[in-house]
Protein backbone atom coordinates (compact mmCIF):
# COMPACT_ATOMS: atom_id res chain seq x y z
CA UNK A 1 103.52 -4.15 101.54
CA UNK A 2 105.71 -3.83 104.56
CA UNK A 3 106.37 -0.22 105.51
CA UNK A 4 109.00 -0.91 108.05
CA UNK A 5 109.88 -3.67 110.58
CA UNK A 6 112.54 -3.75 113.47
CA UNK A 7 114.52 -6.90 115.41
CA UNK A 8 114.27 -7.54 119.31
CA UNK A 9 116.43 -10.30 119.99
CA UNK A 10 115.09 -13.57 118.18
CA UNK A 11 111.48 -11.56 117.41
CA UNK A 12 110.81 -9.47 114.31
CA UNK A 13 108.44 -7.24 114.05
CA UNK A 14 106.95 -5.36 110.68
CA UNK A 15 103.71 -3.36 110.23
CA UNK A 16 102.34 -3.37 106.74
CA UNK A 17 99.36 -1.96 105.31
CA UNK A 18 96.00 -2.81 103.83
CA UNK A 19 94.15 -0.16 102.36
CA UNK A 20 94.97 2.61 104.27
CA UNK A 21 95.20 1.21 107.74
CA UNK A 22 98.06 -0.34 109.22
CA UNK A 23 98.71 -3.37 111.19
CA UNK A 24 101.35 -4.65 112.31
CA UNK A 25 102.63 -9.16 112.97
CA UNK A 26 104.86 -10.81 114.37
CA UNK A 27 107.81 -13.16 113.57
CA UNK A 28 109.16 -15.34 116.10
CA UNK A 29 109.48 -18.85 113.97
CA UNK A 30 105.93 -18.37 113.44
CA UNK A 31 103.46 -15.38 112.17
CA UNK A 32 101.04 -13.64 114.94
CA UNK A 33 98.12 -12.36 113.61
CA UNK A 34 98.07 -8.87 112.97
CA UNK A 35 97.09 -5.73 115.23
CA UNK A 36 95.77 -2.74 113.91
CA UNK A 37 97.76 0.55 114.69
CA UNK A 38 95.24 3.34 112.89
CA UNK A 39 95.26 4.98 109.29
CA UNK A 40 97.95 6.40 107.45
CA UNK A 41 98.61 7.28 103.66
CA UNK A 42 99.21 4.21 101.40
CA UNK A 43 102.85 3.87 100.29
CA UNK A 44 104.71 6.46 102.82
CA UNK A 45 107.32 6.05 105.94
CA UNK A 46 106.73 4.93 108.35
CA UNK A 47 109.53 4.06 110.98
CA UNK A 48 109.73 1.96 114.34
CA UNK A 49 111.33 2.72 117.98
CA UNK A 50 111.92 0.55 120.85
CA UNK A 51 112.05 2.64 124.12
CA UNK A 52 110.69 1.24 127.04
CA UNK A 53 107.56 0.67 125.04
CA UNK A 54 107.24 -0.07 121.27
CA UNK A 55 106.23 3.22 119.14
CA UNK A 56 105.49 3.94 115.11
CA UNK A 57 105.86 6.88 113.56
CA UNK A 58 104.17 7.82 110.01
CA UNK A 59 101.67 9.93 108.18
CA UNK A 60 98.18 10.31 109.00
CA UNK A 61 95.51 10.77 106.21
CA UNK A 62 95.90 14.47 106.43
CA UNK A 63 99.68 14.73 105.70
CA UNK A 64 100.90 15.52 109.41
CA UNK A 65 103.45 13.61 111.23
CA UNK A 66 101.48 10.69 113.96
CA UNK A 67 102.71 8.67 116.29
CA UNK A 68 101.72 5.19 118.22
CA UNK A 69 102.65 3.32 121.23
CA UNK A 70 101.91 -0.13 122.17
CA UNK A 71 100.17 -0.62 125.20
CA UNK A 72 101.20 -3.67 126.94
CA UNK A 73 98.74 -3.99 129.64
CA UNK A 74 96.20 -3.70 127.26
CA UNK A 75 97.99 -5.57 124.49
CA UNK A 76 96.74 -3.02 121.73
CA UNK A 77 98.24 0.28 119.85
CA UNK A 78 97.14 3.28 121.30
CA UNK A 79 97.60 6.56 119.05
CA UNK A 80 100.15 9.63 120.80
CA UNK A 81 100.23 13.20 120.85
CA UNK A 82 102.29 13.86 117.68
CA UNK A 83 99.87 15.09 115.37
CA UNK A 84 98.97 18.16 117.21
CA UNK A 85 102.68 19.69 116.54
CA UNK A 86 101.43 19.83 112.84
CA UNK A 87 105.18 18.46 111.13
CA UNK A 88 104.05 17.71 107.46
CA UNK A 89 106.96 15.71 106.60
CA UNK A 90 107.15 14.82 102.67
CA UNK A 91 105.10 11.72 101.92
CA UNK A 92 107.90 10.15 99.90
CA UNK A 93 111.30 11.04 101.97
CA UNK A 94 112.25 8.95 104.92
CA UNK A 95 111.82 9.12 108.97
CA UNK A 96 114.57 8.95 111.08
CA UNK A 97 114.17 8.70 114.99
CA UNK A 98 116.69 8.59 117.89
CA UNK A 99 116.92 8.59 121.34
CA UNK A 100 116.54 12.14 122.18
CA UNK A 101 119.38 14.17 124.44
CA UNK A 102 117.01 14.05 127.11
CA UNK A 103 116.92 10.69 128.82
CA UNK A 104 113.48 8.95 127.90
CA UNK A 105 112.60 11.53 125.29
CA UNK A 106 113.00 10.64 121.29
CA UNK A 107 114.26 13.32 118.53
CA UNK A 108 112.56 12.82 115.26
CA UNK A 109 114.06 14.36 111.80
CA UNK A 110 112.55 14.46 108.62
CA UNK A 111 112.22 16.30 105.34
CA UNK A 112 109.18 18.66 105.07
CA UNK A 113 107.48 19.17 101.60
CA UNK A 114 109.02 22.16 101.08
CA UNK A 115 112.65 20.91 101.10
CA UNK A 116 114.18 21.17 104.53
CA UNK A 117 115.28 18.81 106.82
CA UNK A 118 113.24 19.06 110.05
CA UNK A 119 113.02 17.94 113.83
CA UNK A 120 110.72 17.66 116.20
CA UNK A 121 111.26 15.81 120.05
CA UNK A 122 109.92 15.38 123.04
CA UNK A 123 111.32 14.94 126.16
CA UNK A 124 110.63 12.15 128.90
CA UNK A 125 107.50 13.44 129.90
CA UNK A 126 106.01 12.88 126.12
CA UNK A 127 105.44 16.39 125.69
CA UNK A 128 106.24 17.57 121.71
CA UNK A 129 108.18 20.64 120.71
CA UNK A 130 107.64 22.52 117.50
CA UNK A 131 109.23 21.65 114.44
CA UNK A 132 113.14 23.35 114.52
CA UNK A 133 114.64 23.57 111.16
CA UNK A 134 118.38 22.58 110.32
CA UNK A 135 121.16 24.31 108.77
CA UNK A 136 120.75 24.95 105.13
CA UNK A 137 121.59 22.11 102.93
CA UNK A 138 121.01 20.26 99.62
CA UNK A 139 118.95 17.42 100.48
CA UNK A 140 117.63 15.11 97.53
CA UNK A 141 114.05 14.53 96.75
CA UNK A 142 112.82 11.62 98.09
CA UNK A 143 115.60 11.61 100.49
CA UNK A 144 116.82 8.65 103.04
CA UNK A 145 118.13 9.67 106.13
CA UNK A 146 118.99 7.68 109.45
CA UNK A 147 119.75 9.17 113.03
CA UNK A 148 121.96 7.69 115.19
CA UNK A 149 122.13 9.16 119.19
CA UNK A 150 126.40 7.83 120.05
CA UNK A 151 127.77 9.06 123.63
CA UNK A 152 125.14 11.38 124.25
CA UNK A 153 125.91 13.08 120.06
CA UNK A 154 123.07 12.64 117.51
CA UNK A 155 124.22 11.83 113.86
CA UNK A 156 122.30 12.64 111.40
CA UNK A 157 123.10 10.71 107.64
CA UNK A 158 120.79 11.50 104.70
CA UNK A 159 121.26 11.56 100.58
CA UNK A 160 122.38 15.00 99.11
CA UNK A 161 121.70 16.45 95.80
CA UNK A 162 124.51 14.48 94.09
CA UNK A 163 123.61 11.30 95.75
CA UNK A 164 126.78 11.44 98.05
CA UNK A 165 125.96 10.75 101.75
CA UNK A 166 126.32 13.48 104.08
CA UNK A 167 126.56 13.45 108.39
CA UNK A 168 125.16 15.81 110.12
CA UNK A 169 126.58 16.36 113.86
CA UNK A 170 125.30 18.45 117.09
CA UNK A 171 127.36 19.63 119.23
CA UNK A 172 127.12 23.55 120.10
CA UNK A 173 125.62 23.33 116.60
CA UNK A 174 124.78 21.48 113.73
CA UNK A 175 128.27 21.10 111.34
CA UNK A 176 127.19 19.12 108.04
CA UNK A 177 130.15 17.07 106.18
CA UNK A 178 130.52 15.04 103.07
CA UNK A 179 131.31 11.32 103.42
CA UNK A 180 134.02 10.69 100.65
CA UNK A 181 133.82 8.50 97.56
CA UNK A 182 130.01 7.89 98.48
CA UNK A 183 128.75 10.27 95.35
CA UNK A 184 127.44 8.82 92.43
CA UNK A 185 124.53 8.80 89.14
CA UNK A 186 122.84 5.88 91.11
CA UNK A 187 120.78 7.57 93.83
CA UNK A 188 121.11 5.81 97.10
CA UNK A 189 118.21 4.84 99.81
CA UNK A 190 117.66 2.25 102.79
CA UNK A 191 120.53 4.29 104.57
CA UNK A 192 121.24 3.07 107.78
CA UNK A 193 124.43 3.79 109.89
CA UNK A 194 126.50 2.12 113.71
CA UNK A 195 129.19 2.99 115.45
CA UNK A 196 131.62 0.51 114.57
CA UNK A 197 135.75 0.78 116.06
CA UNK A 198 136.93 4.21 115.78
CA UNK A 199 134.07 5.66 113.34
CA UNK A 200 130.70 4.42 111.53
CA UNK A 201 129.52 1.99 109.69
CA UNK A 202 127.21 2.91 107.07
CA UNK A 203 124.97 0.87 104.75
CA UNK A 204 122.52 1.67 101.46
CA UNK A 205 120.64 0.34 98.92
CA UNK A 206 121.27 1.54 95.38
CA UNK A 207 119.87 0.19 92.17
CA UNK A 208 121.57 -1.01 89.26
CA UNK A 209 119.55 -2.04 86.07
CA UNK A 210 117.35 -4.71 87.42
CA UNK A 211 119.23 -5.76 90.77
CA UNK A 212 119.42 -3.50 93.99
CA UNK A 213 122.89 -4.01 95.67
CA UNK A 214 123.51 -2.92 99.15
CA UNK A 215 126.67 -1.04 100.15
CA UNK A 216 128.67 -0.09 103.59
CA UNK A 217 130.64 2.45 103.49
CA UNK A 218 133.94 2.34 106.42
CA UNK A 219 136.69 4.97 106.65
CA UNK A 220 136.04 6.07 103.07
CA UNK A 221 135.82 2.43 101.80
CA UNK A 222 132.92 1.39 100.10
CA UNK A 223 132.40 -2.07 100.13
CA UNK A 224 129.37 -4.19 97.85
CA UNK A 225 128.09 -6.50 100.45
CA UNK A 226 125.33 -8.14 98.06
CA UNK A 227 122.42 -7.73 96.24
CA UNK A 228 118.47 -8.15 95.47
CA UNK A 229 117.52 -9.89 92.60
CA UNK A 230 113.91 -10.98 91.98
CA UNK A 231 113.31 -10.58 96.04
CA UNK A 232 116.16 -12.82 96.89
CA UNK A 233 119.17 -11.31 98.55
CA UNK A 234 122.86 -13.07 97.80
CA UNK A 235 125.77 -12.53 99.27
CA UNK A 236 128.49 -10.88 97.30
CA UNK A 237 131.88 -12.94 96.29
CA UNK A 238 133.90 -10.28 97.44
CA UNK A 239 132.33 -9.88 101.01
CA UNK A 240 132.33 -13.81 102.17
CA UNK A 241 134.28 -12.38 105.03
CA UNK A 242 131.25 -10.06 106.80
CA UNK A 243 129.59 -10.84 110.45
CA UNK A 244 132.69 -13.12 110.52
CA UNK A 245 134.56 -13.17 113.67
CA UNK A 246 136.84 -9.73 113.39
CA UNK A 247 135.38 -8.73 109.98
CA UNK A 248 133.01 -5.68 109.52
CA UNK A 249 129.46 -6.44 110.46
CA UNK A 250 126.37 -6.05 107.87
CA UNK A 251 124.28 -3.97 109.82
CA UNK A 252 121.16 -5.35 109.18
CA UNK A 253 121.01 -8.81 107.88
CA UNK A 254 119.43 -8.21 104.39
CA UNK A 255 118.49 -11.73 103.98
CA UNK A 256 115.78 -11.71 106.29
CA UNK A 257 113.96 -9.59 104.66
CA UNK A 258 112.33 -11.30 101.78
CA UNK A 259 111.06 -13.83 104.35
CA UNK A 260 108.46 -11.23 105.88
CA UNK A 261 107.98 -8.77 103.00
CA UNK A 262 104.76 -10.17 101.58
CA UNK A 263 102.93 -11.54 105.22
């Protein structure tokens, strides 16, 4: 199974898991084989970042927030320092990372297993901070969430309790919003979210009997892009206009990933 996978330019790369360790290939027109990263619980997040090196973050064996970083020179994963800050993020909910308002340093937010939404960043030194809590909210279960840093503000989107899509914005503090028409009985996940104009584009994935359609969401327009059925991702009728010149970009090209989910 793939447990997440991220776009350079032309290469794509995806770590997936055997057992309980995970390794991670390569997709350039061709496969690499695979390098191993280190252990982590079967079926939970795990989520890439591309700094000036290539990191992973995901759950170690023991339920606590880990970190890697590939090493270039020596052109193998090397584990970090995250673990010792102890975050035990829930083993089902998503990760979200972001370039951190320090300049090198990444901010990290995720929902601990008793409810909250967390953080935890370091700055450009690699040192960790404790876990800060946010405001109180009404995060769902399970929940998706996805971090954006725009002109030095972090945005934070993630599924509430009534499967809207909320934002979450710093500035002298954290002020948490509803985006409208985005609540439903379908709960959403594989939120992502870009600056895009004046405001933000946001995709997710919601299911619908046996297909899983994928959504943006612009200016309080929500749009069906396309959907999943059987592994195969089509493009919608109604959306033959998107990543056409002056039309609204799909964030990330959905049908790429069936080519690279099963490596």
């Amino acid at each position: 199974m793939t447990t997440s996978w991220i776009q350079d330019g032309d290469t794509i790369y995806f770590v997936f898991q055997t057992g309980t360790t995970l390794k991670e290939r390569t997709f350039d027109g061709a496969l690499t084989l695979s390098d191993t990263l280190g252990p982590a619980i079967s079926n939970t997040p795990g989520v890439y970042f591309l700094g000036e090196k290539r990191n992973f973050y995901c759950i170690d064996e023991h339920g606590v927030l880990q970190d890697f970083q590939f090493d270039d020179e020596e052109g193998e994963w090397q584990p970090g320092e995250l673990a010792a800050v102890g975050a035990k993020p829930a083993l089902k909910s998503d990760i979200a990372v972001v370039a951190g308002p320090q300049d090198g340093g990444v901010q990290i937010f995720f929902q601990h297993v008793d409810g909250e939404i967390q953080s935890v960043q370091c700055d450009a030194t690699g040192a960790w901070c404790s876990p800060s809590i946010l405001p109180p909210v009404e995060p769902s279960a399970d929940l998706s969430i996805y971090a954006i840093n725009s002109d030095a503000v972090i945005h934070v989107f993630y599924t509430s309790q009534d499967n809207s899509i909320h934002e979450l914005v710093f500035g002298n503090e954290w002020i948490d919003s509803k985006i409208p028409h985005t609540e439903s009985a379908l709960k959403k996940h594989a939120l992502k979210a870009v600056p895009y104009e004046d405001g933000y584009l946001i995709q997710f994935n919601q299911f619908n009997d046996v297909d899983e359609e994928v959504y943006t969401v612009y200016k309080e327009e929500v749009t069906l892009v396309g959907k999943y059925h059987d592994g195969v991702f089509t493009k919608h009728r109604d959306a033959e206009g998107f990543n056409e010149e002056g039309a609204k970009p799909v964030i990330l090209n959905p049908s790429i990933i069936p080519r690279i989910k099963k490596p």
